[in-house]
N, C-alpha and C. Protein backbone atom coordinates (compact mmCIF):
# COMPACT_ATOMS: atom_id res chain seq x y z
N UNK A 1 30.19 -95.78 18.05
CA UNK A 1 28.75 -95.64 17.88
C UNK A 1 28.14 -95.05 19.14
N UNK A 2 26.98 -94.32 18.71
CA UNK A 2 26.77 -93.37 20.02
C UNK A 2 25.65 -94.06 21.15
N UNK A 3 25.20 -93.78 21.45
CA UNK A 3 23.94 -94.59 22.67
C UNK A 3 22.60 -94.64 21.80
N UNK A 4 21.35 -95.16 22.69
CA UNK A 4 20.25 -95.24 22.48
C UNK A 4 19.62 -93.90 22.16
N UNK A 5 19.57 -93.49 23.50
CA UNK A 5 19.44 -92.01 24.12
C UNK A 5 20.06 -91.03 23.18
N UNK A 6 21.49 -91.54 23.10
CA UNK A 6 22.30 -90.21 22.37
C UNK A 6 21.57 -89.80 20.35
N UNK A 7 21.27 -90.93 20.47
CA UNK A 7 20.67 -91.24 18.56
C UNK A 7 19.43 -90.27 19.14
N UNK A 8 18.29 -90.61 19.92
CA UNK A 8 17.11 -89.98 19.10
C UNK A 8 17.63 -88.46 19.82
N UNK A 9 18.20 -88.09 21.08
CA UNK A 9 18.74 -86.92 21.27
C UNK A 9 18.90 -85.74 19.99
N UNK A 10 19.74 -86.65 19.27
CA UNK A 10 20.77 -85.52 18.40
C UNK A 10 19.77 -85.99 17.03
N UNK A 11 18.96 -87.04 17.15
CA UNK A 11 17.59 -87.24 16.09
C UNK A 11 17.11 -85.21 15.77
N UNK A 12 16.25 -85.72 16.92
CA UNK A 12 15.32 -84.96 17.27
C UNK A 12 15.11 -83.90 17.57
N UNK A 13 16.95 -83.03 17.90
CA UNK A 13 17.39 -82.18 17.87
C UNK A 13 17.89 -81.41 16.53
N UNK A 14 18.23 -82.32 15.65
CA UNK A 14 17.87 -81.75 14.02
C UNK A 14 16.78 -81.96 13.63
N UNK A 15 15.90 -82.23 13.63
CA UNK A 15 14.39 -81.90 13.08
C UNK A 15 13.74 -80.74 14.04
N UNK A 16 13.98 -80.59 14.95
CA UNK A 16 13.27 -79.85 15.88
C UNK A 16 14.07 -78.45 16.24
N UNK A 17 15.23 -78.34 15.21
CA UNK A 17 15.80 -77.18 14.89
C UNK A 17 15.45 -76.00 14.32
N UNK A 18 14.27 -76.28 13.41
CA UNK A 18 13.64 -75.22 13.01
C UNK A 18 12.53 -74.52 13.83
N UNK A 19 12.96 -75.69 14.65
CA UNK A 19 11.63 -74.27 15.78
C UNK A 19 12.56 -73.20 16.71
N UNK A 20 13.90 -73.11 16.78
CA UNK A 20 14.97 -72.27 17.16
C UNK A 20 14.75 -70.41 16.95
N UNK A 21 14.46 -70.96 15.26
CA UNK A 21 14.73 -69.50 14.83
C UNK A 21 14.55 -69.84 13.28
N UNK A 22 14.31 -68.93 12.49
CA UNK A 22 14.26 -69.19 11.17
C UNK A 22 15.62 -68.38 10.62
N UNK A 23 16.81 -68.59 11.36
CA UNK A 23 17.64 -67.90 10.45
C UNK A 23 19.18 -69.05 10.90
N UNK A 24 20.27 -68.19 10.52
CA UNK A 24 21.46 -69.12 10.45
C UNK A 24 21.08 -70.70 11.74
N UNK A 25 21.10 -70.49 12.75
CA UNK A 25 20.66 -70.91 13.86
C UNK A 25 20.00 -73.01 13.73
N UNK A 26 18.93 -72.31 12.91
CA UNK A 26 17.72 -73.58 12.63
C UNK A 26 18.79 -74.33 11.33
N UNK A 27 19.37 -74.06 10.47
CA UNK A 27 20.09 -74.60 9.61
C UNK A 27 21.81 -75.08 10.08
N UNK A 28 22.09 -74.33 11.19
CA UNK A 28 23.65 -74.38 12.04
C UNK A 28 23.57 -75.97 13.22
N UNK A 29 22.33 -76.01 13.64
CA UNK A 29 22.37 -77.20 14.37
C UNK A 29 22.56 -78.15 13.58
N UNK A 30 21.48 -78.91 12.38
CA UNK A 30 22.02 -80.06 12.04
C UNK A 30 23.36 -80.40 11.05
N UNK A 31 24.09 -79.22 10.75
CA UNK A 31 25.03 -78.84 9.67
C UNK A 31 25.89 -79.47 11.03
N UNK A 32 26.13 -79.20 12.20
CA UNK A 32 27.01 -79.43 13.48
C UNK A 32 26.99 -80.92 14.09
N UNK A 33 25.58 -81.35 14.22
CA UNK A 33 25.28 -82.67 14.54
C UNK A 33 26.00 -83.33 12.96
N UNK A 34 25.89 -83.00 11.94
CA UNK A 34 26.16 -83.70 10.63
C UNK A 34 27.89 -84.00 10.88
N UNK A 35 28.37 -83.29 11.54
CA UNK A 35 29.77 -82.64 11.46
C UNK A 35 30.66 -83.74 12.95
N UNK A 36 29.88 -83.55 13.72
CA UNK A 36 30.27 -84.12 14.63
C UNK A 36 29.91 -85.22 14.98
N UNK A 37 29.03 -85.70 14.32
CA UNK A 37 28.36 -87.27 14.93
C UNK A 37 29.07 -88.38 13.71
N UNK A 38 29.35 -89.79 14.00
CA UNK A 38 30.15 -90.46 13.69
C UNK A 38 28.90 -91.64 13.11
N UNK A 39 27.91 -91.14 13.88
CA UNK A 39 26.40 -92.33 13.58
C UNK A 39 25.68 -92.08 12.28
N UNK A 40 25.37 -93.13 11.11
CA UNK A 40 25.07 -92.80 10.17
C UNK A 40 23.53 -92.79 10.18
N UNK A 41 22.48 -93.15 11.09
CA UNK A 41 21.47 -92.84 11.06
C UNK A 41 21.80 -91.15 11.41
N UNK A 42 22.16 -90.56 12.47
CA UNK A 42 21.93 -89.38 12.87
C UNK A 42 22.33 -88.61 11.60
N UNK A 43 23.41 -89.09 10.92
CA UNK A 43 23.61 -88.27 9.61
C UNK A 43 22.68 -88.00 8.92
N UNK A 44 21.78 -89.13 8.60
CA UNK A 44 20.81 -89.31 7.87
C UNK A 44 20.07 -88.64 8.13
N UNK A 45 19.09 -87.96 9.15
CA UNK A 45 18.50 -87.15 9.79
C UNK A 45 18.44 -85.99 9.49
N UNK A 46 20.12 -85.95 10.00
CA UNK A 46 20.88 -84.57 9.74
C UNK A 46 20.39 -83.55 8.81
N UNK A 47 20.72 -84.40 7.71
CA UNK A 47 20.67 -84.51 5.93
C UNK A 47 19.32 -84.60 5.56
N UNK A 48 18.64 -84.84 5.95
CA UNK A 48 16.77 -85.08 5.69
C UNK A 48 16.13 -83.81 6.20
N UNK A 49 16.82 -83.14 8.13
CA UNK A 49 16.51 -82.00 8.14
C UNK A 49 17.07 -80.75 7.21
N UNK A 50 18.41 -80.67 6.50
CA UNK A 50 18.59 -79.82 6.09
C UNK A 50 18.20 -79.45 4.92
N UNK A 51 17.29 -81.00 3.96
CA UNK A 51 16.71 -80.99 2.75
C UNK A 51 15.77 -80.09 3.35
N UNK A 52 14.78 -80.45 4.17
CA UNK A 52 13.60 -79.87 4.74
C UNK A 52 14.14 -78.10 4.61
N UNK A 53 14.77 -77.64 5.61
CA UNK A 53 15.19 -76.65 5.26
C UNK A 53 15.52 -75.71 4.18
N UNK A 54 16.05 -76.56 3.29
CA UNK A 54 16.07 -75.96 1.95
C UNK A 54 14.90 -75.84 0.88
N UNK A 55 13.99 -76.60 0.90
CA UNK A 55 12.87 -76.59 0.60
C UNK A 55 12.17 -75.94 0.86
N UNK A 56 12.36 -75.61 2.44
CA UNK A 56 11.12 -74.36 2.96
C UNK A 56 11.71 -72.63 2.37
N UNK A 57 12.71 -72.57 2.27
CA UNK A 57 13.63 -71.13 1.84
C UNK A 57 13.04 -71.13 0.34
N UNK A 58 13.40 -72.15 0.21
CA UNK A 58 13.28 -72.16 -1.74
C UNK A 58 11.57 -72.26 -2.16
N UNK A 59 10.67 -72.32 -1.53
CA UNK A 59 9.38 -72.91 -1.22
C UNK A 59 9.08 -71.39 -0.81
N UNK A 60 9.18 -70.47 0.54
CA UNK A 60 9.45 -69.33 0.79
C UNK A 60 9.14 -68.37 -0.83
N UNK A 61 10.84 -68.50 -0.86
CA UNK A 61 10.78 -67.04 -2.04
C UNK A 61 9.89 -67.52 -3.10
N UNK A 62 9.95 -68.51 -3.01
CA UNK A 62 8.65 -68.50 -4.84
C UNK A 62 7.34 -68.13 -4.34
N UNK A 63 7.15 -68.53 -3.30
CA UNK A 63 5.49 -67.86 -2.53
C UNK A 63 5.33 -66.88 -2.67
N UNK A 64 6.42 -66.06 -1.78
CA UNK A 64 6.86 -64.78 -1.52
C UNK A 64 6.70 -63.76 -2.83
N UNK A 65 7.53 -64.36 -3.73
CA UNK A 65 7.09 -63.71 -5.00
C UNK A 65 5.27 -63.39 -5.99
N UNK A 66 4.91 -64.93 -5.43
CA UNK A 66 3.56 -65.11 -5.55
C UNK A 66 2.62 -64.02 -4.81
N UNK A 67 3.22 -63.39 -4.25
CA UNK A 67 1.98 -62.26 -3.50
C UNK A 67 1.27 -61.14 -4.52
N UNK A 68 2.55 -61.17 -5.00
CA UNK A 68 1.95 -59.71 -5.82
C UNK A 68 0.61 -60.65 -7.20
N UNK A 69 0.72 -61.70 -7.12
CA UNK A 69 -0.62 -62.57 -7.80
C UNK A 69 -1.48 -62.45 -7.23
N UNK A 70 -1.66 -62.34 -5.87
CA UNK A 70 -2.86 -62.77 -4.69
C UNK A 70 -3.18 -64.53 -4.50
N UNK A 71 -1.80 -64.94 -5.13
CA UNK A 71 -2.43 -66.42 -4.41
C UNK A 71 -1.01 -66.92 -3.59
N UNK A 72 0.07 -66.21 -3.27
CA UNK A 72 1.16 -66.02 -2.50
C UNK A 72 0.83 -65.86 -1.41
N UNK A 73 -0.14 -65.20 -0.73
CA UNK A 73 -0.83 -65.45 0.64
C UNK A 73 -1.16 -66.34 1.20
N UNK A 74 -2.57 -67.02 0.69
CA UNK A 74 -2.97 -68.75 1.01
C UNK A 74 -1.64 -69.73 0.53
N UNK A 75 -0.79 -69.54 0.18
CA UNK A 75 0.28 -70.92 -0.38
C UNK A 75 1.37 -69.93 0.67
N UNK A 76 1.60 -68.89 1.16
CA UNK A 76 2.50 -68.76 2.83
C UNK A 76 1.73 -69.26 3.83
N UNK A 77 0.89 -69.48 3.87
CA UNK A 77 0.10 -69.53 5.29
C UNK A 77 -0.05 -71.37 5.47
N UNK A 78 -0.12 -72.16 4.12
CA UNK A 78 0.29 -73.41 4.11
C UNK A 78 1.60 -73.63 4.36
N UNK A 79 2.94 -73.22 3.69
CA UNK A 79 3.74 -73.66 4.29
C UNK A 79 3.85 -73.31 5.74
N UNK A 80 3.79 -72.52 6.11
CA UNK A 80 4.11 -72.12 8.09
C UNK A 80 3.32 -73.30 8.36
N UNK A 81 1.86 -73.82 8.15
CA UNK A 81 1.33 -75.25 8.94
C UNK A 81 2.31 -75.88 8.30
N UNK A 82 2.86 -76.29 7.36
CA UNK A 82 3.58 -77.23 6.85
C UNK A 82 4.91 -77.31 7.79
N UNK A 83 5.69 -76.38 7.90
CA UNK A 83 6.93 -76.19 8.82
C UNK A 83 6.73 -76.32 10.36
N UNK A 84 5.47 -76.16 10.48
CA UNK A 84 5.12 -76.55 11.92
C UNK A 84 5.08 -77.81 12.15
N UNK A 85 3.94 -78.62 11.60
CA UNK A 85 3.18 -79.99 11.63
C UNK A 85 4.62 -80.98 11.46
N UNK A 86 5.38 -80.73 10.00
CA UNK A 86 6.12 -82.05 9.96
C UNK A 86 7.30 -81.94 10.68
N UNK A 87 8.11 -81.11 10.74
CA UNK A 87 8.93 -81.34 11.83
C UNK A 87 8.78 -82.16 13.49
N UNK A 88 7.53 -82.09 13.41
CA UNK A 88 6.68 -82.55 14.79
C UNK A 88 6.97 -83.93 14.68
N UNK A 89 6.37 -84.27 13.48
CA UNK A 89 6.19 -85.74 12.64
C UNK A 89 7.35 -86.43 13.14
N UNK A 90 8.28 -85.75 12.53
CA UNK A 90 9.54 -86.25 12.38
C UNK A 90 10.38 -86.58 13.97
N UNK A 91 10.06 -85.40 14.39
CA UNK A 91 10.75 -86.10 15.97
C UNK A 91 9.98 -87.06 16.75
N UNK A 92 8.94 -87.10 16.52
CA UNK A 92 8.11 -88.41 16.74
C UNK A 92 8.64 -89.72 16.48
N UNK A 93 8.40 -89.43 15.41
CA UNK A 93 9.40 -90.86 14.52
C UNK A 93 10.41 -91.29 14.87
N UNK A 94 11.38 -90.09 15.04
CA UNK A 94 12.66 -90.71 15.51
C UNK A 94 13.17 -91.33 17.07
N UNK A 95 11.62 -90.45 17.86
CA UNK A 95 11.54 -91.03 18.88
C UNK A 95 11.37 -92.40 18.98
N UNK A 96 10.20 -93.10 18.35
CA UNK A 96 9.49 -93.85 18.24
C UNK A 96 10.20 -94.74 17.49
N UNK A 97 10.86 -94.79 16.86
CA UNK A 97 12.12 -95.88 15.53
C UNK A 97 13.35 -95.22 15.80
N UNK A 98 14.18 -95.17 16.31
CA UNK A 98 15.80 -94.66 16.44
C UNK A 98 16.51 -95.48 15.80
N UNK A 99 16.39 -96.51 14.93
CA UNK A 99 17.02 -96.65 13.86
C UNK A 99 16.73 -96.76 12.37
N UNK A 100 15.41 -95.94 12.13
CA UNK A 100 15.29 -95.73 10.97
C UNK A 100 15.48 -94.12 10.97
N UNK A 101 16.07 -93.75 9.89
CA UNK A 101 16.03 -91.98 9.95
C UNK A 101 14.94 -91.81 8.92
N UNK A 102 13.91 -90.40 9.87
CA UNK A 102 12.89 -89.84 8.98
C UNK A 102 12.89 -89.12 7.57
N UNK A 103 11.85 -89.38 6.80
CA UNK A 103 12.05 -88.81 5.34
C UNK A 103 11.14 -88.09 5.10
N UNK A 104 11.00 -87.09 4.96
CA UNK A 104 10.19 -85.64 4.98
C UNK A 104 9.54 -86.49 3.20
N UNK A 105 7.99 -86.74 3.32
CA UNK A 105 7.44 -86.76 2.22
C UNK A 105 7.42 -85.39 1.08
N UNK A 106 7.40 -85.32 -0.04
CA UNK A 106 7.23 -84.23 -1.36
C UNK A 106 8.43 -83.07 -0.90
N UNK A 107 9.15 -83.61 -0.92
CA UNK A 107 10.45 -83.14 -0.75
C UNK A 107 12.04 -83.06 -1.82
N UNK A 108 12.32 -82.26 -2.76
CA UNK A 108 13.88 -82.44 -3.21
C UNK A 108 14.72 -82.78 -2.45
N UNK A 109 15.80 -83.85 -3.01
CA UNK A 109 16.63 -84.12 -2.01
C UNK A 109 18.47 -83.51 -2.64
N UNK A 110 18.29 -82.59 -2.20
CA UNK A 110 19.65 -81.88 -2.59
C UNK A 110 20.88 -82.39 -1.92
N UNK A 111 20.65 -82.85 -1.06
CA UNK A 111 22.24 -83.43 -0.08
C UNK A 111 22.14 -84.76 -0.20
């Protein structure tokens, strides 16, 4: 089992992955922490950021598609606050509780 320190570390470091980069990168950190960590909260995390992730891609192209409607604009410009704000949330949390792992509210949970 890993440390105090080491939990919200590798917490907070998968939620706070998507501020990296929006490409392989932001989805490669917690797939690695998932891979290498032995702690089942940090898994949990892991797995909560990469739902998040998938949600925002899949959330993405249906917007994305939505442009040529004219209401694909205002529903991109919510998710980016959305991808900003809760990830924030979330490393908070895990700061703040290191043994509960965060759960991204209105979310599919594919993993």
């Amino acid at each position: 089992m890993e440390t105090i320190a080491q939990r919200k570390l590798l917490s907070a470091l998968c939620h706070g992955a998507i501020f990296f980069s929006s490409t392989i990168v932001s989805i490669g950190i917690p797939i690695a922490v998932f891979l290498i960590s032995d702690d089942p909260v940090v898994k949990d995390n892991a797995k909560e950021s990469l739902n998040f992730h998938i949600n925002l891609y899949i959330a993405g192209i249906i917007f994305g598609l939505l442009v040529f409607v004219a209401i694909g604009i205002p529903l991109l410009v919510l998710l980016w606050i959305i991808s900003l704000i809760m990830p924030i949330i979330g490393i908070v949390r895990v700061i703040e509780n290191e043994n509960i792992p965060y759960r991204y509210p209105f979310i599919y949970h594919f993993l």
